[in-house]
Protein backbone atom coordinates (compact mmCIF):
# COMPACT_ATOMS: atom_id res chain seq x y z
CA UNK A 1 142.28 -38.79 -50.65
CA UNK A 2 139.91 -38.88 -47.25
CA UNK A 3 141.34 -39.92 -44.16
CA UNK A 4 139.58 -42.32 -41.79
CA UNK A 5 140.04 -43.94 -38.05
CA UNK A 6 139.00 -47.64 -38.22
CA UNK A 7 138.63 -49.43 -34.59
CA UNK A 8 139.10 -53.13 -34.44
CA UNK A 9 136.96 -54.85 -31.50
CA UNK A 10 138.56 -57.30 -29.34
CA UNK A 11 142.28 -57.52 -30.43
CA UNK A 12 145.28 -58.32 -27.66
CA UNK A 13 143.06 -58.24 -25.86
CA UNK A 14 143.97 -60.36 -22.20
CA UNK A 15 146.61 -62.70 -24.54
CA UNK A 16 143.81 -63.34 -26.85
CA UNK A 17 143.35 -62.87 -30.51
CA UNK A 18 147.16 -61.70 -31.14
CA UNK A 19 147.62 -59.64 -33.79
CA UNK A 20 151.27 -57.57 -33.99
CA UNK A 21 150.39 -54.09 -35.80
CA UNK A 22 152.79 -54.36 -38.78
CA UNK A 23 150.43 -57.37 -39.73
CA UNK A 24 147.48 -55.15 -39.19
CA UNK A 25 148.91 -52.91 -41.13
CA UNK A 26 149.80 -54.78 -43.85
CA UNK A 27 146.26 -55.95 -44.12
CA UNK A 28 145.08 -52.36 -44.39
CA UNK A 29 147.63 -51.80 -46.74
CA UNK A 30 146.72 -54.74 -48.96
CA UNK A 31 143.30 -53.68 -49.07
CA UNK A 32 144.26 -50.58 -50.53
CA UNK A 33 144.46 -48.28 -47.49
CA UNK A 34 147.68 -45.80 -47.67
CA UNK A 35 149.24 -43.87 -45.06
CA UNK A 36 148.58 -46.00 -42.62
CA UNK A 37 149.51 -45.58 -38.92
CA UNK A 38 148.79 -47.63 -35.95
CA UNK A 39 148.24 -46.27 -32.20
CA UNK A 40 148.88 -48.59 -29.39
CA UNK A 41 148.37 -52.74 -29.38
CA UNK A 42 144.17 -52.12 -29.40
CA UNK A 43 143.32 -52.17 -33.28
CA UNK A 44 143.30 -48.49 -33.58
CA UNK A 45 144.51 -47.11 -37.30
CA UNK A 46 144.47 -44.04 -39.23
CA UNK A 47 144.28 -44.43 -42.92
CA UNK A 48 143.92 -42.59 -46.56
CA UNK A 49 141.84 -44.00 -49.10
CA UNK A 50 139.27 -42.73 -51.63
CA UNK A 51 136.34 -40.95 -49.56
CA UNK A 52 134.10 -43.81 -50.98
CA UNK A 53 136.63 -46.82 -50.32
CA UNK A 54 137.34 -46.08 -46.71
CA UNK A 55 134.13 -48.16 -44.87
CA UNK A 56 134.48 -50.94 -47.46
CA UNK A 57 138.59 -51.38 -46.74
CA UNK A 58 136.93 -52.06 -43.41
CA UNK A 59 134.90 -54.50 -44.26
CA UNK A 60 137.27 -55.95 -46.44
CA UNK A 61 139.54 -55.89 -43.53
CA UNK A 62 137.66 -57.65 -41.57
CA UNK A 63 137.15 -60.59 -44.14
CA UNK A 64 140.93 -61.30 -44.45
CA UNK A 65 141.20 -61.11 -40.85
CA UNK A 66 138.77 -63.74 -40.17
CA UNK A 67 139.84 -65.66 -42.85
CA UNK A 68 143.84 -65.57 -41.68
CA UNK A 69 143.49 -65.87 -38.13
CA UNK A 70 140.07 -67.72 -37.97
CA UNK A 71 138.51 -65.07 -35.54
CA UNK A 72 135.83 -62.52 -36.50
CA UNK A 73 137.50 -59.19 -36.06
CA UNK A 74 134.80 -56.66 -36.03
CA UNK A 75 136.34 -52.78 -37.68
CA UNK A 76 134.53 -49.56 -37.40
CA UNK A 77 135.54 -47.03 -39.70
CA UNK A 78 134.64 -43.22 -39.62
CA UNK A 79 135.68 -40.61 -41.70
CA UNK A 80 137.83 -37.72 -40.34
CA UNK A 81 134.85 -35.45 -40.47
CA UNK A 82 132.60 -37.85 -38.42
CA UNK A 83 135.29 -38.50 -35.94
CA UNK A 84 135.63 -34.43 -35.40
CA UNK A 85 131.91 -35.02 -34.85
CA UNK A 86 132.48 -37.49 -32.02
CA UNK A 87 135.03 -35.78 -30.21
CA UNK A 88 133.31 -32.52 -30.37
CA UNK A 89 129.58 -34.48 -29.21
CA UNK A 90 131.22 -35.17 -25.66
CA UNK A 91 128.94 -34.03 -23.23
CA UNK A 92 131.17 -34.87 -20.74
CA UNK A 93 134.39 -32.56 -22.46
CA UNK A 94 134.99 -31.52 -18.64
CA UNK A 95 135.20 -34.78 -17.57
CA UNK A 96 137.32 -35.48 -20.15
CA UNK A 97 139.67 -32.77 -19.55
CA UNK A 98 140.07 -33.42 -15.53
CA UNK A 99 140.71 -37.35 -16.28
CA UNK A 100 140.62 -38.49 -20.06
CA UNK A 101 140.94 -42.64 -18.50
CA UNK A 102 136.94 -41.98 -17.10
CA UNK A 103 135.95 -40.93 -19.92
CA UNK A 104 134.93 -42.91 -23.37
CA UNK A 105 133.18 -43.04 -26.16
CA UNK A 106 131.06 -46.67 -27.80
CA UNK A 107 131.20 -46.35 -31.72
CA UNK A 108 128.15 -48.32 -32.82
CA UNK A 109 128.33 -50.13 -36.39
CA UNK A 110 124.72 -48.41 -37.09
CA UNK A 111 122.53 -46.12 -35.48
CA UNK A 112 120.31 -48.24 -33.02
CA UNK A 113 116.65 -48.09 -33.67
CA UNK A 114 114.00 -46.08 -31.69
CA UNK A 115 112.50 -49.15 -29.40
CA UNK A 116 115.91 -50.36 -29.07
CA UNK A 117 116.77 -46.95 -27.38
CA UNK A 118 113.98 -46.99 -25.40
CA UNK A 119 114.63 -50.52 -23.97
CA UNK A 120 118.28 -48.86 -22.78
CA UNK A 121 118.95 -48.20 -19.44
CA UNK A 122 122.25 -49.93 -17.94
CA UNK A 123 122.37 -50.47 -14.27
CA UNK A 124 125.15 -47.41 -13.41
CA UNK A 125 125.29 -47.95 -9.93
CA UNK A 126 129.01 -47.05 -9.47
CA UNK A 127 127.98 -43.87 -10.72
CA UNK A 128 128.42 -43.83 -14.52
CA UNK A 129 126.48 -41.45 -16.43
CA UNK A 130 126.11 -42.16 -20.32
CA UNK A 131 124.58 -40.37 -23.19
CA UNK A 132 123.89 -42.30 -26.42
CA UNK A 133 124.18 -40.11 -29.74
CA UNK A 134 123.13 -41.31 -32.90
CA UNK A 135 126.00 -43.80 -33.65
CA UNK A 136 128.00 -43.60 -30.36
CA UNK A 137 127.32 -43.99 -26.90
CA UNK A 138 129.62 -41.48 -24.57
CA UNK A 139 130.40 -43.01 -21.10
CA UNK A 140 131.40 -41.38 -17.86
CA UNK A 141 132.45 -43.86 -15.29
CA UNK A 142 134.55 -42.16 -12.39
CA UNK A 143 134.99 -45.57 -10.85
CA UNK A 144 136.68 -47.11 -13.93
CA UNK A 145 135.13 -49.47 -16.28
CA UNK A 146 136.33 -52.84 -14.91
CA UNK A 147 133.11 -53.17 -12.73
CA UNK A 148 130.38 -51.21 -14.70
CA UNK A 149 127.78 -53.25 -16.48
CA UNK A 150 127.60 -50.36 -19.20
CA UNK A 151 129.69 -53.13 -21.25
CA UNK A 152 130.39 -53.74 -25.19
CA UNK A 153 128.03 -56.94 -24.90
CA UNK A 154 125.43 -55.46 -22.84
CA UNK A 155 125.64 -52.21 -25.58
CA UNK A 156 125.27 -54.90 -28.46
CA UNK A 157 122.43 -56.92 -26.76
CA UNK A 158 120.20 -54.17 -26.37
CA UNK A 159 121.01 -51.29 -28.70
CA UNK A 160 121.24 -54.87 -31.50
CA UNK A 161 124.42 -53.58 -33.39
CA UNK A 162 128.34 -54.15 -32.71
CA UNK A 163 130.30 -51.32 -30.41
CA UNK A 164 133.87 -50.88 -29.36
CA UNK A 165 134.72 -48.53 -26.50
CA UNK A 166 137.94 -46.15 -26.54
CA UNK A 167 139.16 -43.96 -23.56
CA UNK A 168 139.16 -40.36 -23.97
CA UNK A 169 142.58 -40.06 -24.50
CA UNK A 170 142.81 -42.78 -27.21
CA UNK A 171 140.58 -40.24 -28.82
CA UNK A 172 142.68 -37.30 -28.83
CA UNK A 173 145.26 -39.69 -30.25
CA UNK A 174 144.13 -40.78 -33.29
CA UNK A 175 142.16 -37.29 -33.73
CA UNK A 176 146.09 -35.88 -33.50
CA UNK A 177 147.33 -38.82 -36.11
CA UNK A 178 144.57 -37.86 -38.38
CA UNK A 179 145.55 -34.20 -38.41
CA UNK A 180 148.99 -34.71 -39.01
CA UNK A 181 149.93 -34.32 -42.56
């Protein structure tokens, strides 16, 4: 069995598209994940499943979800490997370490083409500093995020795939859930 992180985009998310995580849960479990954990109210989960099976319980996730609560739930899924690849791409580790709530990383649903990464370049003028790997963007905003324009829809406009953004701590969360045994 491979373990995986899934992120679920836009969930409880200011009293909107309510979804408790035993449900969540349950719909990862009756796609066939097992083990599955839940951290925080956000749509984060930590799964097993067959190393193959683990994006496609996302996408199959994703179908029931829409189809029970009539909302498209969009769920990233890496691998435990790829998500040690994430964490240990931060460029801004330091950052990270002095004030994990500045710091976060974008998982992108696919790696964004070469013209759209040349038509990126987000107005940071509260100081945000950003460096886009090849499926994640990382994000340093010392002001907070609540003003920047580096947003999920301006990420999926112009980059032309689906992100979700976690804090740096949510990071080190899940990373710890997926190396507990």
């Amino acid at each position: 069995m491979a373990r995986f992180v899934a992120l679920l985009r836009g969930i409880n998310v200011g009293g909107k598209h309510k979804l408790p995580m035993a449900e969540l849960r349950a719909h990862f479990e009756g796609a066939g994940a097992q083990a599955v954990q839940t951290y925080i109210q956000s749509g984060n989960v930590v799964f097993e499943a067959a190393a193959r099976q683990g994006p496609k319980l996302g996408a199959a996730v994703a179908n029931t979800l829409a189809a029970d609560k009539g909302f498209a739930v969009p769920v990233l899924v890496r691998s435990a490997a790829a998500w040690q690849g994430v964490l240990e791409g931060n460029p801004y580790a330091d950052e990270a370490e002095a004030d994990a709530k500045t710091v976060h990383a974008m998982l992108l649903s696919a790696a964004p083409t070469k013209a759209a990464r040349a038509a990126f370049d987000p107005d940071c003028r509260l100081g945000e500093r950003w460096t886009l790997g090849k499926d994640v963007l990382y994000l340093h905003a010392p002001g907070g995020t609540a003003r920047s324009k580096v947003t999920t829809a301006y990420v999926d406009r112009v980059l032309g795939c689906i992100a979700t953004a976690r804090n740096w701590r949510t990071m080190r969360a899940l990373q710890a859930k997926l190396e507990a045994v």
